[in-house]
Every structure is written in structure tokens, then in C-alpha cells.
C-alpha atoms as a PDB file:
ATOM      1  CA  UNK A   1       0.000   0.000   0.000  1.00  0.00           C
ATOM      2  CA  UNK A   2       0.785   3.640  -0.099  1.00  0.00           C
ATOM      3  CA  UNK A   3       3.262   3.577   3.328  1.00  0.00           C
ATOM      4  CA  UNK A   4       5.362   5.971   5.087  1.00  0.00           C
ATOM      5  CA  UNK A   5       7.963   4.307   3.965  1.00  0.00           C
ATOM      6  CA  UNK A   6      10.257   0.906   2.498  1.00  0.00           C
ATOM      7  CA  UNK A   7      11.179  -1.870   4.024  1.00  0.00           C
ATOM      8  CA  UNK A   8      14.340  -1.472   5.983  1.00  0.00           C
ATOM      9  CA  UNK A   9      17.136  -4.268   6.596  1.00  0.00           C
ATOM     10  CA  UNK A  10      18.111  -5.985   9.585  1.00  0.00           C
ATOM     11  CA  UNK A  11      20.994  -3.787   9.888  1.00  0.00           C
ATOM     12  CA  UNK A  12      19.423  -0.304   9.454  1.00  0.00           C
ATOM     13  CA  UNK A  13      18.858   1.772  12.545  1.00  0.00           C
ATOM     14  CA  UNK A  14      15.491   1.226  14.231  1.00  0.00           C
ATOM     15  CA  UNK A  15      14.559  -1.890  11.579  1.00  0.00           C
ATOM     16  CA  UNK A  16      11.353  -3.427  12.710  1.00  0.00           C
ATOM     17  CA  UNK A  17       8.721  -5.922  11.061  1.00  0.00           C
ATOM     18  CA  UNK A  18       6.403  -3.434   8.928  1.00  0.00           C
ATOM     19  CA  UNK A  19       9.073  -0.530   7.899  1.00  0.00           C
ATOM     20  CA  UNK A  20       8.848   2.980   9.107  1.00  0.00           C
ATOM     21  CA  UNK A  21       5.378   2.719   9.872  1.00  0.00           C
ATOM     22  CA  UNK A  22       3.973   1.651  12.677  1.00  0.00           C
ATOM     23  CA  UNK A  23       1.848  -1.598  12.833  1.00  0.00           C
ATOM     24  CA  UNK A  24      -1.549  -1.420  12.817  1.00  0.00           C
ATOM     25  CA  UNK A  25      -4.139  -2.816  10.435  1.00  0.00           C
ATOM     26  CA  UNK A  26      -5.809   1.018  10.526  1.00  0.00           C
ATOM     27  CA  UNK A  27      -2.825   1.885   8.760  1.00  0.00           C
ATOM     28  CA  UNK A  28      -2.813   4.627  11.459  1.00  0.00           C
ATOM     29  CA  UNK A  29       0.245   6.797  11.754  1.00  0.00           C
ATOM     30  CA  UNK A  30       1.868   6.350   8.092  1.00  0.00           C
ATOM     31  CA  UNK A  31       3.187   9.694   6.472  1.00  0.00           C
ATOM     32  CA  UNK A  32       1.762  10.105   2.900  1.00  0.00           C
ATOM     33  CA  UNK A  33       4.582   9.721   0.060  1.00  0.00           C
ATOM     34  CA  UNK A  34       4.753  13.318  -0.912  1.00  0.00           C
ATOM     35  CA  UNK A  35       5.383  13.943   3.063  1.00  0.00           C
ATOM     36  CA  UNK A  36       8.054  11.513   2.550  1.00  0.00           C
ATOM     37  CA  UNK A  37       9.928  12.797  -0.216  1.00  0.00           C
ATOM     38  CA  UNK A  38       9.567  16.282   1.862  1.00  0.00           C
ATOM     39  CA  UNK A  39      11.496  14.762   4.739  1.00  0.00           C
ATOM     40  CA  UNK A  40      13.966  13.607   2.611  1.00  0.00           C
ATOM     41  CA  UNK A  41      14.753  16.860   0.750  1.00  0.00           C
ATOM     42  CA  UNK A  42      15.808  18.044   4.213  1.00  0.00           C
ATOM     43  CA  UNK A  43      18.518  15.626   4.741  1.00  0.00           C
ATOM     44  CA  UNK A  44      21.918  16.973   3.876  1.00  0.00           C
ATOM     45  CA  UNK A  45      22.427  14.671   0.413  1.00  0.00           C
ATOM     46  CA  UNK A  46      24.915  14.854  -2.024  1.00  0.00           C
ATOM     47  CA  UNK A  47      24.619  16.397  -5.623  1.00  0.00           C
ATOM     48  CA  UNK A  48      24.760  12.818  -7.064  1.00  0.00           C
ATOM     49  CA  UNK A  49      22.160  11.003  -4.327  1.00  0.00           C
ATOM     50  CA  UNK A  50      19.892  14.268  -5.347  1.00  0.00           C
ATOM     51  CA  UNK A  51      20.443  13.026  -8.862  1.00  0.00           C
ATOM     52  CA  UNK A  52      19.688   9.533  -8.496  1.00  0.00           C
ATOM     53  CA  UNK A  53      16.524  10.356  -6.653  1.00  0.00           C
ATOM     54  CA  UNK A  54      15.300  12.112  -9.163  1.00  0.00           C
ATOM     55  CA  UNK A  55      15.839   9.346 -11.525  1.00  0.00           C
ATOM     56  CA  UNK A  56      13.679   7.126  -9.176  1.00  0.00           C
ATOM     57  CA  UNK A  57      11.321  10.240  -8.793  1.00  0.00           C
ATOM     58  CA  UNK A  58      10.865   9.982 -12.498  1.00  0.00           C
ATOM     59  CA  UNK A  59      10.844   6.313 -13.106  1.00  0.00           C
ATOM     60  CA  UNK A  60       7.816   6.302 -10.598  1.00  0.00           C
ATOM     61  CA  UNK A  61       6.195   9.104 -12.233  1.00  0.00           C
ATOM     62  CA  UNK A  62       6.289   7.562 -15.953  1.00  0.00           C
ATOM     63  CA  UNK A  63       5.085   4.222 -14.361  1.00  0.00           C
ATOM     64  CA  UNK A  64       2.008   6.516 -12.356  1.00  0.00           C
ATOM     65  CA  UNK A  65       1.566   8.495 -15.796  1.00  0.00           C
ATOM     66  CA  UNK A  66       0.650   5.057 -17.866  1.00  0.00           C
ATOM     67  CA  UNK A  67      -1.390   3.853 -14.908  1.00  0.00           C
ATOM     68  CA  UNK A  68      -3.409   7.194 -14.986  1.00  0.00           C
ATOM     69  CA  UNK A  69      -3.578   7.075 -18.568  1.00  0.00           C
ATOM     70  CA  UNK A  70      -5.232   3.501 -19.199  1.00  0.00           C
ATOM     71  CA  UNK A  71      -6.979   3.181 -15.851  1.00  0.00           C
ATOM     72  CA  UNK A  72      -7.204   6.724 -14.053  1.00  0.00           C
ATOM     73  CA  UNK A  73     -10.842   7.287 -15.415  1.00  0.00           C
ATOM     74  CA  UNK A  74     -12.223   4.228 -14.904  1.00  0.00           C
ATOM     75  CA  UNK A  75     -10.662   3.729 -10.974  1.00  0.00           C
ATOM     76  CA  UNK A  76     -12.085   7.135 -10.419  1.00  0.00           C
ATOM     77  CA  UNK A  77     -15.397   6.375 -11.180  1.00  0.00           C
ATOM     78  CA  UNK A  78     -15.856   3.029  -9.347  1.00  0.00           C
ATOM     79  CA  UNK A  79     -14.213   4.781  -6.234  1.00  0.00           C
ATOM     80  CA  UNK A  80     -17.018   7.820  -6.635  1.00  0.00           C
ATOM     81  CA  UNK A  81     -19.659   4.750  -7.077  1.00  0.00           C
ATOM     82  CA  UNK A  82     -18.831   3.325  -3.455  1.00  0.00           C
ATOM     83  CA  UNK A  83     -19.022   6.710  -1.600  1.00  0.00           C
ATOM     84  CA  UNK A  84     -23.083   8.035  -1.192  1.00  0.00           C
ATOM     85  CA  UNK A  85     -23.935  11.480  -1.456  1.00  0.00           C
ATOM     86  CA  UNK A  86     -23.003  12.180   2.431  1.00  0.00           C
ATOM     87  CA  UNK A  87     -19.516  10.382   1.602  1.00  0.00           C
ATOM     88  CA  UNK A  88     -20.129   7.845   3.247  1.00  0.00           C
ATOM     89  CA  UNK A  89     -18.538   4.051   1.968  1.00  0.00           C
ATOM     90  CA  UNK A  90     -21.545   1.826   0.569  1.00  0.00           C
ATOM     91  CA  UNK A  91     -21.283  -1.549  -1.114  1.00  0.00           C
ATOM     92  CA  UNK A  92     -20.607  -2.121  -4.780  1.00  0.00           C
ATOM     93  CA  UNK A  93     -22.165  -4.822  -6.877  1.00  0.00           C
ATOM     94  CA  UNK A  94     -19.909  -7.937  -6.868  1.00  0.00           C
ATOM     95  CA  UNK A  95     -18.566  -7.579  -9.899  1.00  0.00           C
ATOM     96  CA  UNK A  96     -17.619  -3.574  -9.725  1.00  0.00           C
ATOM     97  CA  UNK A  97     -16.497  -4.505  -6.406  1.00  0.00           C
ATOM     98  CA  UNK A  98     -14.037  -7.106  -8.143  1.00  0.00           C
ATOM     99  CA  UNK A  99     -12.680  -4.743 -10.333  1.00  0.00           C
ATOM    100  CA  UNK A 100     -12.229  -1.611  -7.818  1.00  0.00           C
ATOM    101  CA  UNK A 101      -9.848  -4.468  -6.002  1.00  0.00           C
ATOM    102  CA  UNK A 102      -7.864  -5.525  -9.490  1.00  0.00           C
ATOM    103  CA  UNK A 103      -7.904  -2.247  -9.997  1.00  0.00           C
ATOM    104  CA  UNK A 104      -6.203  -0.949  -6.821  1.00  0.00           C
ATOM    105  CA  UNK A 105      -3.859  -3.840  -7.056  1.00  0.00           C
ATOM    106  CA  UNK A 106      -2.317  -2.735 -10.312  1.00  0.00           C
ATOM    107  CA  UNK A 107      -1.742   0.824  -8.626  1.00  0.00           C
ATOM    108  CA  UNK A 108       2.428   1.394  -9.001  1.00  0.00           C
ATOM    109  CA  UNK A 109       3.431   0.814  -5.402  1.00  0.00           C
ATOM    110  CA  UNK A 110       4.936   4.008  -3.893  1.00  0.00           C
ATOM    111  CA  UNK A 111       7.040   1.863  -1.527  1.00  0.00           C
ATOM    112  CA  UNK A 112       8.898   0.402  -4.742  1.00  0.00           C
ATOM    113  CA  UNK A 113      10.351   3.723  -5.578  1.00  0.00           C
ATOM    114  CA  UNK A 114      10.977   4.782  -1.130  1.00  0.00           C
ATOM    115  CA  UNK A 115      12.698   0.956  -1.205  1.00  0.00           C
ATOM    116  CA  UNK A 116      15.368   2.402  -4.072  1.00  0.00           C
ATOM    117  CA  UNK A 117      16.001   5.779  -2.196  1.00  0.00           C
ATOM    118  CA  UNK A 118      16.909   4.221   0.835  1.00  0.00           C
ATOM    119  CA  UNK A 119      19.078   2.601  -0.862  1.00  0.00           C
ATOM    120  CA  UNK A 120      20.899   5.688  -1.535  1.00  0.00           C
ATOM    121  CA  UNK A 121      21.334   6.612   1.974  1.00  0.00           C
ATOM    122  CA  UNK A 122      24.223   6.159   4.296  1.00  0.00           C
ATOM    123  CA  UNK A 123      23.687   4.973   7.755  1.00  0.00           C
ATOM    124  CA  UNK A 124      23.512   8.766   9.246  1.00  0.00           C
ATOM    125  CA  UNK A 125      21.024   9.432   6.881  1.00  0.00           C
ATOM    126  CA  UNK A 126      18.747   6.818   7.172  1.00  0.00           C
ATOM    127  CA  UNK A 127      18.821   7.466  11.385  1.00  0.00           C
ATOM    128  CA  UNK A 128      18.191  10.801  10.184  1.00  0.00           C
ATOM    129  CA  UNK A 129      15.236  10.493   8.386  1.00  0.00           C
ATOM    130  CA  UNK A 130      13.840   8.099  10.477  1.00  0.00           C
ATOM    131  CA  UNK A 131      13.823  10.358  13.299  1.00  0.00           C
ATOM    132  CA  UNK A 132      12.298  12.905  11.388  1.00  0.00           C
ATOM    133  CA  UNK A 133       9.613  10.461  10.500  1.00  0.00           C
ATOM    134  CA  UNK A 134       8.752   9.629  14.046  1.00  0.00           C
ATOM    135  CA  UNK A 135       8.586  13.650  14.957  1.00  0.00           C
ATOM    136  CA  UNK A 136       6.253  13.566  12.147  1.00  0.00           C
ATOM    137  CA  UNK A 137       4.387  10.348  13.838  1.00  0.00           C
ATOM    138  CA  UNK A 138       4.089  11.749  17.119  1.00  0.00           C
ATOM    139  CA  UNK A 139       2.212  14.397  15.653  1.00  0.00           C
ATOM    140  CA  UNK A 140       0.220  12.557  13.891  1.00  0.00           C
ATOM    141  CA  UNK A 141      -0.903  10.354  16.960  1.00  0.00           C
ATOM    142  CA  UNK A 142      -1.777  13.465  18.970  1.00  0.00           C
ATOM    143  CA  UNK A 143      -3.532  14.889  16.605  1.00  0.00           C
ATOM    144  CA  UNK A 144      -5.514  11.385  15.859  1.00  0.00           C
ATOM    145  CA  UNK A 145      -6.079  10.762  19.879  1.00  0.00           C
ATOM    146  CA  UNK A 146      -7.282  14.368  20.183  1.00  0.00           C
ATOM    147  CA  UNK A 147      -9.674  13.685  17.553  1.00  0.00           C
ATOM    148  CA  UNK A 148     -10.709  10.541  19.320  1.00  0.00           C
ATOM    149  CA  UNK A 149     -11.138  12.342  21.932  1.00  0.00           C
ATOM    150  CA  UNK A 150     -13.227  14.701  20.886  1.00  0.00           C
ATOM    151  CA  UNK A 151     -15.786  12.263  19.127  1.00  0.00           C
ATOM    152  CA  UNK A 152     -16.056  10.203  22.450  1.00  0.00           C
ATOM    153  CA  UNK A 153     -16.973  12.926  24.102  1.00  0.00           C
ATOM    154  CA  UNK A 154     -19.400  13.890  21.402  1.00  0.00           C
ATOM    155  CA  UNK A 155     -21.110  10.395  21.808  1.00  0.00           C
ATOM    156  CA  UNK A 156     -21.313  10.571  25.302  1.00  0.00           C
ATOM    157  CA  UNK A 157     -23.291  13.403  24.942  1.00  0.00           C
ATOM    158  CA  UNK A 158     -25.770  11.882  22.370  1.00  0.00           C
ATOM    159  CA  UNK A 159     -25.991   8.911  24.632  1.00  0.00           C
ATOM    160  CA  UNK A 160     -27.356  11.291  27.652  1.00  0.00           C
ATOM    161  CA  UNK A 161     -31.073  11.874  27.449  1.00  0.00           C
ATOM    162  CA  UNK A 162     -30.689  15.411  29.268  1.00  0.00           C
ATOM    163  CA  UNK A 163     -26.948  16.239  26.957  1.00  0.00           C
ATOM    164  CA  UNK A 164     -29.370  15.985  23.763  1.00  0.00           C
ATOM    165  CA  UNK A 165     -32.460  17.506  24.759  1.00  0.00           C
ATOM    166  CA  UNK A 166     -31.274  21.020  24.805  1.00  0.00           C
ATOM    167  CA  UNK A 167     -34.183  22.389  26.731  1.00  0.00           C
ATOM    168  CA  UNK A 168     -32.994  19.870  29.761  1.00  0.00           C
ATOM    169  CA  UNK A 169     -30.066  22.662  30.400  1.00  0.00           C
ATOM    170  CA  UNK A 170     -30.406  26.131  31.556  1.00  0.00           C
ATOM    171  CA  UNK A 171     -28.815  28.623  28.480  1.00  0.00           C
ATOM    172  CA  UNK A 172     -26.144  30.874  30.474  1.00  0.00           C
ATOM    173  CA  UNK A 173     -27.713  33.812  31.341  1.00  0.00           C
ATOM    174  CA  UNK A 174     -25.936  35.287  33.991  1.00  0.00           C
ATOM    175  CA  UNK A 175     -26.128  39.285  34.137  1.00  0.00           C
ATOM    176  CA  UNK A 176     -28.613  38.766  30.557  1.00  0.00           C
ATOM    177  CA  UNK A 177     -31.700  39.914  32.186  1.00  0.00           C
ATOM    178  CA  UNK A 178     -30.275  42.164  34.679  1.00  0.00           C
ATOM    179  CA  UNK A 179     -32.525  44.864  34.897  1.00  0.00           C
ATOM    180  CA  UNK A 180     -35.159  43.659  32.308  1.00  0.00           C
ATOM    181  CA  UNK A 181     -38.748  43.488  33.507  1.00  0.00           C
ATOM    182  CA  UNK A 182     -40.182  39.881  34.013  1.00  0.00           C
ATOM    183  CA  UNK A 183     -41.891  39.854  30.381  1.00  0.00           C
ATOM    184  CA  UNK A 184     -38.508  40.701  28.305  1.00  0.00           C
ATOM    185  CA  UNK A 185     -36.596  38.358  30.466  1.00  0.00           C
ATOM    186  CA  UNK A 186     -38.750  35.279  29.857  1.00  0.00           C
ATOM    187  CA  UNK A 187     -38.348  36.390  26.017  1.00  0.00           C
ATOM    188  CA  UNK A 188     -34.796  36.554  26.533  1.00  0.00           C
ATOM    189  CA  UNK A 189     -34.463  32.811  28.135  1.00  0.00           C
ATOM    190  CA  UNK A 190     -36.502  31.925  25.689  1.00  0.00           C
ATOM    191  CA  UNK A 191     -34.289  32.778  22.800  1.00  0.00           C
ATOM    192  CA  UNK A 192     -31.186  31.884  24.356  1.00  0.00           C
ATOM    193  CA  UNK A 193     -32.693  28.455  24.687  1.00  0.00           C
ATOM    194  CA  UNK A 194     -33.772  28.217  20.805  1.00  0.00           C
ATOM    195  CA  UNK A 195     -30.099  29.000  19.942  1.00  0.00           C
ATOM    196  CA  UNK A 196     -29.295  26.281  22.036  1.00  0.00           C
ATOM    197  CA  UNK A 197     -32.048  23.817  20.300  1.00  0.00           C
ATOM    198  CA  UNK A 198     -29.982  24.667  16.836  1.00  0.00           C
ATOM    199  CA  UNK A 199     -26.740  24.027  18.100  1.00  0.00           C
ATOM    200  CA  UNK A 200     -27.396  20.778  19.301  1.00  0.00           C
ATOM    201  CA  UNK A 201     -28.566  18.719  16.273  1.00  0.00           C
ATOM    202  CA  UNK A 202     -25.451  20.519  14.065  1.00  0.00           C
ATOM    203  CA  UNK A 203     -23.061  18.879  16.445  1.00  0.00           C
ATOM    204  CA  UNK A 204     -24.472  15.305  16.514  1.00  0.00           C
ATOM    205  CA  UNK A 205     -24.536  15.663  12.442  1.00  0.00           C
ATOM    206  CA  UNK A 206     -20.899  16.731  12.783  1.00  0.00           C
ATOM    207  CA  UNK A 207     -20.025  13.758  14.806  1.00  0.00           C
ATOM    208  CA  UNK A 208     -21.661  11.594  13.007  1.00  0.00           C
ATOM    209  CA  UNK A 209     -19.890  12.927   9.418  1.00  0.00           C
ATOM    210  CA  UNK A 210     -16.230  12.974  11.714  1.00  0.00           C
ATOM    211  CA  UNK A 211     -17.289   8.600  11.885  1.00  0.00           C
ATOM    212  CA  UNK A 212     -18.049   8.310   8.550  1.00  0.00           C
ATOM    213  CA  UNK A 213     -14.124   8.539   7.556  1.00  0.00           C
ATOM    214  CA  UNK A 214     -13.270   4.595   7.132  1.00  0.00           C
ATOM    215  CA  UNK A 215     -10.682   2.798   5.824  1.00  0.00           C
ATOM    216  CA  UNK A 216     -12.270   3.711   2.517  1.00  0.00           C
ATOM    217  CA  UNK A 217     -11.811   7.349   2.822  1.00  0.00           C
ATOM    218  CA  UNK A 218      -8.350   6.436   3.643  1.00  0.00           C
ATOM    219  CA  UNK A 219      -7.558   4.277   0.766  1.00  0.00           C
ATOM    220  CA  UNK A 220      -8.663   7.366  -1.994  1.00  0.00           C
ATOM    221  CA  UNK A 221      -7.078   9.608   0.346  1.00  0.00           C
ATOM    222  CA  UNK A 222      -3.997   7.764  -0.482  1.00  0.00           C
ATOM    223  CA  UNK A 223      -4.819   7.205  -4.471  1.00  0.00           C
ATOM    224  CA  UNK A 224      -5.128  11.144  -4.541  1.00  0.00           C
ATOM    225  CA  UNK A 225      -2.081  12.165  -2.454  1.00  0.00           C
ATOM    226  CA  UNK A 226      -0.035   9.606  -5.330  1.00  0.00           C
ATOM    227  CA  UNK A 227      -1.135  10.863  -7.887  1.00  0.00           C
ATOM    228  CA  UNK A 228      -0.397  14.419  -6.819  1.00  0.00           C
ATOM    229  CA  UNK A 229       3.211  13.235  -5.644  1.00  0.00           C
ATOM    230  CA  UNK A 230       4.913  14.578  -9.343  1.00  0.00           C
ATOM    231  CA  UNK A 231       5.552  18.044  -7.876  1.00  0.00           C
ATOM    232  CA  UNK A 232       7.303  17.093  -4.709  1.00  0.00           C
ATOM    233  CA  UNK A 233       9.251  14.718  -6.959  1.00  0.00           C
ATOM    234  CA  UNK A 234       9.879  17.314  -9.536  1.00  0.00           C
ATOM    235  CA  UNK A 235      10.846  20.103  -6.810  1.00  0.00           C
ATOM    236  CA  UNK A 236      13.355  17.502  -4.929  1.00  0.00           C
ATOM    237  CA  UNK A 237      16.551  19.410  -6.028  1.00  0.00           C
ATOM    238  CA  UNK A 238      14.957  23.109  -5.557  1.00  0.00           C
ATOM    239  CA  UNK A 239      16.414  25.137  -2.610  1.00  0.00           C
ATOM    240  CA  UNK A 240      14.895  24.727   0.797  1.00  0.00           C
ATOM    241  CA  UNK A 241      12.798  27.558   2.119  1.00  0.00           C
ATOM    242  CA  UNK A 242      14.456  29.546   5.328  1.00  0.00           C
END
């Protein structure tokens, strides 16, 4: 699949069943290629490693390009067929199903072309970019558990009878009706209240789109970020921004 990374040997720093990325049949925590080859442009390389990476870069590319060219439409098409209007994953017939899979299967494998650049590297490198790949995985995991987070706590709230009915909670009115006679402060409450009634279905719908992102989502998530992985290939021996 589409990976953070290659394969490394027994001998490379930090080698471990499963590559650079993490284990996990999510595929949680793997950096997209085009994040890869970003990495690697910040490693101190030599004119001829920059070189020879481009070469891959480009071998890749015209591999992607012929892909594209006799499948592109057609893959894009089936993968549009198995989202529903909400983007949400729903089941192909058997046979389109069958051919999404051959389909996905004759993708060029990214990790072919990462296998042949760490090739390239010597032994500092590679225990360079590795750590710079689990920086970037760190991230990534807080960012993911935060999320997590944040949608557990979202469906604890639709699970409580008095978090979803919105009229169950007071609306914060401290200091509102200061002042106000008994008539406009009921009025007040009471619109404070209907804000609250709006907010509340918005953010079980926005929970509920937040679950909808499946290992589907992931897997054209990963087509896209491929096929947009040219530039960062193409850019590889450009100066890097201060």
C-alpha cells in the first residue's frame, strides 16, 4: 500500500517488522509519500544522491503516468460509485467490487520507488530520516487521539437523554436579564434556549460525518495524495525555504 515508507534491513537503525510505519491494520500513523519525499529533501544529500533520486522520482512518475492514462478514469469512477452522497462508503455490486480491487492492485506501489532511495542513503542518513519520520508520527498520533477524543466525548453526549435535549439545560444567562422586567426576560431565556435547540442537532450531524471517515476514505485519500506526488518529486533538487 501507499506507506510511510520501504522496508528497511536488519541492519538499518530502528529496523522493525512493517518498515517505518507503525503496525496497525488502521494503517494509522503512516506519512503520505509526498510527506516523505519532503522529509527527505531536508537531509543533507549529495549532488549525485539528489540526482539519483530524481531518476527514481521519475521512473515512478512515468510508471504513475501510464497507470493514470489507461486506468485513471475508470478507478475514479468506481471509487465515486462506493461513496453516497453524504460520503459515506456503501457496497458495490460484486462484480464492480471485483474490479475496484484488481484495480487498486495494479496501482504502481509508492514503496517500490521509497525501497530504491533508501538505498541511496548512508547509515547517518537513514537514522536521520527516520527520526524525522517519528517527529512527524508523534504528531500525527496526537492529533488522531485528540480527535478521538473529541468524538467520544461527542457520543457521550448523544448517549445522555438530558446532553441531547437542549431544553434539559439552563442557556447561560448570567447578568442577561439584569434589569429587564419579568416579560422581556422570559423572552430573553426563551431565545437563548432556541439557539441552544440549533446548536445541538449541528453537532451530533458533525459527529456523526467525523465517523463516517473509514478505511475507505483512507484508501482514496492515499490514491489522490499519489497521484499528486509529481511536484514534490519534480521540486526535490529546488532550494529549501528559510
Amino acid at each position: 500500500g501507499l506507506l510511510a515508507g520501504p522496508a528497511v534491513t536488519s541492519d538499518a537503525p530502528g529496523a522493525r517488522r512493517g518498515g517505518f510505519a507503525p503496525d496497525g491494520a488502521d494503517g494509522a500513523g503512516r506519512v503520505q509519500p509526498r510527506q516523505w519525499l519532503q522529509i527527505l529533501r531536508q537531509l543533507d544529500l549529495s549532488d549525485e544522491q539528489k540526482t539519483l533520486v530524481r531518476e527514481q522520482a521519475d521512473a515512478f512518475q512515468a510508471t504513475q503516468r501510464a497507470f493514470q492514462q489507461a486506468h485513471g478514469a475508470r478507478l475514479r469512477e468506481l471509487m465515486a460509485e462506493a461513496r453516497d452522497g453524504d460520503n459515506r462508503p456503501r457496497d458495490l455490486p460484486p462484480d464492480k467490487a471485483r474490479e475496484l480491487r484488481e484495480l487498486r492492485a495494479k496501482m504502481p506501489d509508492v514503496q517500490t520507488m521509497q525501497a530504491a532511495i533508501w538505498d541511496l542513503l548512508d547509515a547517518d542518513q537513514r537514522q536521520d530520516m527516520q527520526s524525522r519520520l517519528q517527529a512527524v508520527r508523534d504528531r500525527m498520533t496526537g492529533r488522531r487521539r485528540a480527535q478521538q477524543q473529541r468524538e467520544a466525548d461527542a457520543r457521550e453526549g448523544m448517549a445522555d437523554p438530558d446532553a441531547m435535549d437542549p431544553r434539559s439545560a439552563e442557556p447561560p444567562t448570567d447578568g442577561m436579564t439584569d434589569g429587564m422586567s419579568d416579560g422581556m426576560s422570559d423572552r430573553a431565556t426563551d431565545r437563548a434556549s432556541d439557539r441552544a435547540s440549533d446548536r445541538a442537532p449541528r453537532r451530533r450531524g458533525d459527529a456523526q460525518r467525523r465517523n463516517g471517515l473509514d478505511d475507505a476514505a483512507r484508501r482514496r485519500r492515499e490514491f489522490l495524495e499519489a497521484h499528486r506526488l509529481g511536484g514534490a518529486a519534480r521540486r526535490f533538487g529546488d532550494p529549501q525555504p528559510d
